[in-house]
N, C-alpha and C. Protein backbone atom coordinates (compact mmCIF):
# COMPACT_ATOMS: atom_id res chain seq x y z
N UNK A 1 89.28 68.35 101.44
CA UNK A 1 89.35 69.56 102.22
C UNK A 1 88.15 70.43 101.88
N UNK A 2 87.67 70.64 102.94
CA UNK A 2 86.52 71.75 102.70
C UNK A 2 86.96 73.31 103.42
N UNK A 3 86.50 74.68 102.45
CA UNK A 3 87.03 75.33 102.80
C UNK A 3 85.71 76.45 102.03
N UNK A 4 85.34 77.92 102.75
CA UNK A 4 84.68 78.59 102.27
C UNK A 4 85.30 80.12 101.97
N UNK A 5 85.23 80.48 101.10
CA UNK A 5 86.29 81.81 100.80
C UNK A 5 85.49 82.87 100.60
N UNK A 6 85.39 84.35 101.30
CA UNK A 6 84.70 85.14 102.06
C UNK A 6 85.91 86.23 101.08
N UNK A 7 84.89 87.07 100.43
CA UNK A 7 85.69 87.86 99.16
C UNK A 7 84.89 89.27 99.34
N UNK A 8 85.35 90.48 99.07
CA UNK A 8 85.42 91.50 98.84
C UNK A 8 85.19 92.01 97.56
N UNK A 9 84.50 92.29 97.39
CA UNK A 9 84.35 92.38 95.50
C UNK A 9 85.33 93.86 95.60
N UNK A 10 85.00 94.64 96.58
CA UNK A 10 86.27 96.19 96.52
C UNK A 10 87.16 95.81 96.79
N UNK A 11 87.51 94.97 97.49
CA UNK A 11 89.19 95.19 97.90
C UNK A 11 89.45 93.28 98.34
N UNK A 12 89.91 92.93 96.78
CA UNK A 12 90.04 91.33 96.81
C UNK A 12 91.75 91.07 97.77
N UNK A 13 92.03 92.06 98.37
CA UNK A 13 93.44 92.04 98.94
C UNK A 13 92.67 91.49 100.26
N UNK A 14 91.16 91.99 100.84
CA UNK A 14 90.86 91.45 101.96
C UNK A 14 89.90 89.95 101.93
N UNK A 15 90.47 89.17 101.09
CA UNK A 15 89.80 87.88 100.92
C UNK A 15 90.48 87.39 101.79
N UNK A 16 89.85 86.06 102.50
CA UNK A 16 89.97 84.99 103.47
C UNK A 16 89.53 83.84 103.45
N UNK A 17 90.43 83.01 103.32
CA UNK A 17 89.51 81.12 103.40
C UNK A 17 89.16 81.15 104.70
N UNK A 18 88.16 79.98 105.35
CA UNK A 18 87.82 79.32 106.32
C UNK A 18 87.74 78.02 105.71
N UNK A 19 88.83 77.18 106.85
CA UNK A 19 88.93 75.96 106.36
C UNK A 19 88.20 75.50 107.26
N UNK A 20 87.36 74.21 106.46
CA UNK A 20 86.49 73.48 107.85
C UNK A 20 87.18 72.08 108.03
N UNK A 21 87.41 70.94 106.67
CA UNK A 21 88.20 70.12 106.99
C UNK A 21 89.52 70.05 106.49
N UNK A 22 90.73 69.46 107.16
CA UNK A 22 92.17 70.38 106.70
C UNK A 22 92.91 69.05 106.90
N UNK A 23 93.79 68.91 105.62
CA UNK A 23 94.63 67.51 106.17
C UNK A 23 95.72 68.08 107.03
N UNK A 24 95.70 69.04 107.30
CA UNK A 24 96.77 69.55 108.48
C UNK A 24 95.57 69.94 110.01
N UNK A 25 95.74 69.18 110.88
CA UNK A 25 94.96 69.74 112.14
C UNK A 25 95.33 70.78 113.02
N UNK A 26 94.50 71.39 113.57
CA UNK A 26 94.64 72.45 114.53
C UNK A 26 96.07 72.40 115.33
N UNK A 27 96.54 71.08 116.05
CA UNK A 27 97.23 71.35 116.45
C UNK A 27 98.71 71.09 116.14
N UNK A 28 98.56 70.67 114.94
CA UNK A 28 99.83 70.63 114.12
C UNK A 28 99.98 72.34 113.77
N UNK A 29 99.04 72.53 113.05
CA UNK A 29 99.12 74.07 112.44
C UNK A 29 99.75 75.30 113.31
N UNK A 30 99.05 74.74 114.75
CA UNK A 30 99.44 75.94 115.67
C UNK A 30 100.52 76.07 116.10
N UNK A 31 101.47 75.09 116.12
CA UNK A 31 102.69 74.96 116.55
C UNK A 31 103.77 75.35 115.43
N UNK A 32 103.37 75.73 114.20
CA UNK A 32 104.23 76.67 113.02
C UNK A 32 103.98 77.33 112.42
N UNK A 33 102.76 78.67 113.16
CA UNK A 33 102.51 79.56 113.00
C UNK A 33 103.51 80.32 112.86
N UNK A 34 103.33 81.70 111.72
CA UNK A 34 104.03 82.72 111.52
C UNK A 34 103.05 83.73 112.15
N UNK A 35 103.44 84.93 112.80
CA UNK A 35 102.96 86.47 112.89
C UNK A 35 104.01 87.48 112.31
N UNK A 36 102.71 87.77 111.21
CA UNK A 36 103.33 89.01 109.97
C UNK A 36 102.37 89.92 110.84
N UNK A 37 103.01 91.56 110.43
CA UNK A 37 101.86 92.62 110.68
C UNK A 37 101.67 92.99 109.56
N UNK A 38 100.03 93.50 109.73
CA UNK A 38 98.71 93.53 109.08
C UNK A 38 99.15 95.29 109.79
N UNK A 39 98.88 96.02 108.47
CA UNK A 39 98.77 97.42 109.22
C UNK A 39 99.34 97.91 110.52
N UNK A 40 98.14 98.14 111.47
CA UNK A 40 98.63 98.26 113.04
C UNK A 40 98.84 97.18 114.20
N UNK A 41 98.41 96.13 113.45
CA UNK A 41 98.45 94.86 114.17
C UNK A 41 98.93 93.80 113.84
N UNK A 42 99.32 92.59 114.41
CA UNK A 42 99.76 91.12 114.27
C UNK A 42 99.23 90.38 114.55
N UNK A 43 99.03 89.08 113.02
CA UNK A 43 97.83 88.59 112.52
C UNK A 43 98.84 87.45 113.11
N UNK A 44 98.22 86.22 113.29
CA UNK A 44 99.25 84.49 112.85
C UNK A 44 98.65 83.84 111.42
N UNK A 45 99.35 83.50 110.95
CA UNK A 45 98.98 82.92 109.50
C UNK A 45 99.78 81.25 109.98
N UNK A 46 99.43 80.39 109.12
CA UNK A 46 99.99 79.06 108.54
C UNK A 46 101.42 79.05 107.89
N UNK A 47 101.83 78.37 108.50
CA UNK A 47 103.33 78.17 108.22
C UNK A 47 103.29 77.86 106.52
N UNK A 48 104.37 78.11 106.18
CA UNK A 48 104.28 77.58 104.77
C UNK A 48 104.67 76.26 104.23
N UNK A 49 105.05 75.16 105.02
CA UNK A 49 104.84 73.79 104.85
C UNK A 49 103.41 73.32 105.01
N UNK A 50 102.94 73.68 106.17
CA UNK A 50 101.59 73.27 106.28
C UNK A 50 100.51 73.77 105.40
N UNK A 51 100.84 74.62 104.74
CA UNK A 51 100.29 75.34 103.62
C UNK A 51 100.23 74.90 102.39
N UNK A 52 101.50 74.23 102.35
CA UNK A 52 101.37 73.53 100.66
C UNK A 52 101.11 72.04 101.08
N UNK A 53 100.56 71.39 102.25
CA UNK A 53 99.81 70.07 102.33
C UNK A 53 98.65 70.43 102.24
N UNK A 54 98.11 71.98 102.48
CA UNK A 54 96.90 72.03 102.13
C UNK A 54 96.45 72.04 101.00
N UNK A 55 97.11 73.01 100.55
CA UNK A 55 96.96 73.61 98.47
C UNK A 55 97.21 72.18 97.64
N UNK A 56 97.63 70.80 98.36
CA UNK A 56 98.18 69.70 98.04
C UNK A 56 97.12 68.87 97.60
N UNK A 57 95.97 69.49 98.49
CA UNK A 57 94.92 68.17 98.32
C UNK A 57 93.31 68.92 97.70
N UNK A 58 93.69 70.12 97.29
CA UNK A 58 92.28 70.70 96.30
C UNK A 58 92.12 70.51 95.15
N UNK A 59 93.38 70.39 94.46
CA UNK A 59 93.64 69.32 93.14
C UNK A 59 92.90 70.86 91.93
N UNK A 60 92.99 72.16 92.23
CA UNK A 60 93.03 73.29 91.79
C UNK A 60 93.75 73.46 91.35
N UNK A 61 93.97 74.08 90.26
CA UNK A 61 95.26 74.49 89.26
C UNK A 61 95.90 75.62 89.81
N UNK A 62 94.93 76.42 90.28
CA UNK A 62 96.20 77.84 90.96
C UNK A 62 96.44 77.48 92.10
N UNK A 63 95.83 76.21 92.99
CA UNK A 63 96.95 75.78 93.79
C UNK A 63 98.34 75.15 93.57
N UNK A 64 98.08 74.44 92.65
CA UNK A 64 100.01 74.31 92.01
C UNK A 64 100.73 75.08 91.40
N UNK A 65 100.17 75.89 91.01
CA UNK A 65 100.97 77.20 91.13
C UNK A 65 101.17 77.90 92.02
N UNK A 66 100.53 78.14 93.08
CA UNK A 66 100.74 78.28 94.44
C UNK A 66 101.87 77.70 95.12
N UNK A 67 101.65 76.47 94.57
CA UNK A 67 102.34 75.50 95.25
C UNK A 67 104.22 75.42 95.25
N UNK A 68 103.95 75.79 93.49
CA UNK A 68 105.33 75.97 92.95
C UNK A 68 106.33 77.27 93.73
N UNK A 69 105.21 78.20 93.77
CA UNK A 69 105.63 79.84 94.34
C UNK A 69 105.98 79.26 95.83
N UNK A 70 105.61 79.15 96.68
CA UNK A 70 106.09 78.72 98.01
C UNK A 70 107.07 77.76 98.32
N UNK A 71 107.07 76.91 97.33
CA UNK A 71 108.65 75.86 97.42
C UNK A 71 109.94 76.70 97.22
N UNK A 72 109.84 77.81 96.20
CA UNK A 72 110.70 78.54 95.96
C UNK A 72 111.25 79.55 97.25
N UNK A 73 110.15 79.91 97.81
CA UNK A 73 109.62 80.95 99.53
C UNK A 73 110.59 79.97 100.12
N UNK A 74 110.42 79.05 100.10
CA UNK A 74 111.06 78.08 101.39
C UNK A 74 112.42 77.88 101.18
N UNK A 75 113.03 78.09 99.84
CA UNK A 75 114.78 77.81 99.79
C UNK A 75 114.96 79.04 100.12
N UNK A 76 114.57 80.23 99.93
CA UNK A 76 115.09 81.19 100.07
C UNK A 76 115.34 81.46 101.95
């Protein structure tokens, strides 16, 4: 997975990945989209299954911890 992460050194709350290659595709992803609101508006984010096939394959340590935190998201 290739992915470039676009950071804020003031305000790391407004960091963002751009994924370029994703073992989840566009049109899997789009079909279990969530929309949370962002301030005055509503963003769509990645479902959170499709989310931990991503964090699945960077082989990053705070993605399994990530990983762990969202399995828990999902029983609840």
């Amino acid at each position: 997975m290739k992915t470039f992460c676009l950071v804020n050194p003031k305000a790391t709350v407004k960091e963002f990945d751009i994924v370029i290659d994703s073992p989840v595709t566009y049109d899997k992803a789009i079909t279990n989209i969530k929309k949370i609101k962002l301030q005055r508006m509503k963003i769509q984010v990645i479902g959170i299954k499709d989310l931990i096939k991503m964090k699945e394959k960077t082989g990053r340590k705070q993605d399994y911890s990530d990983i762990r935190y969202l399995e828990v998201k999902l029983e609840e």
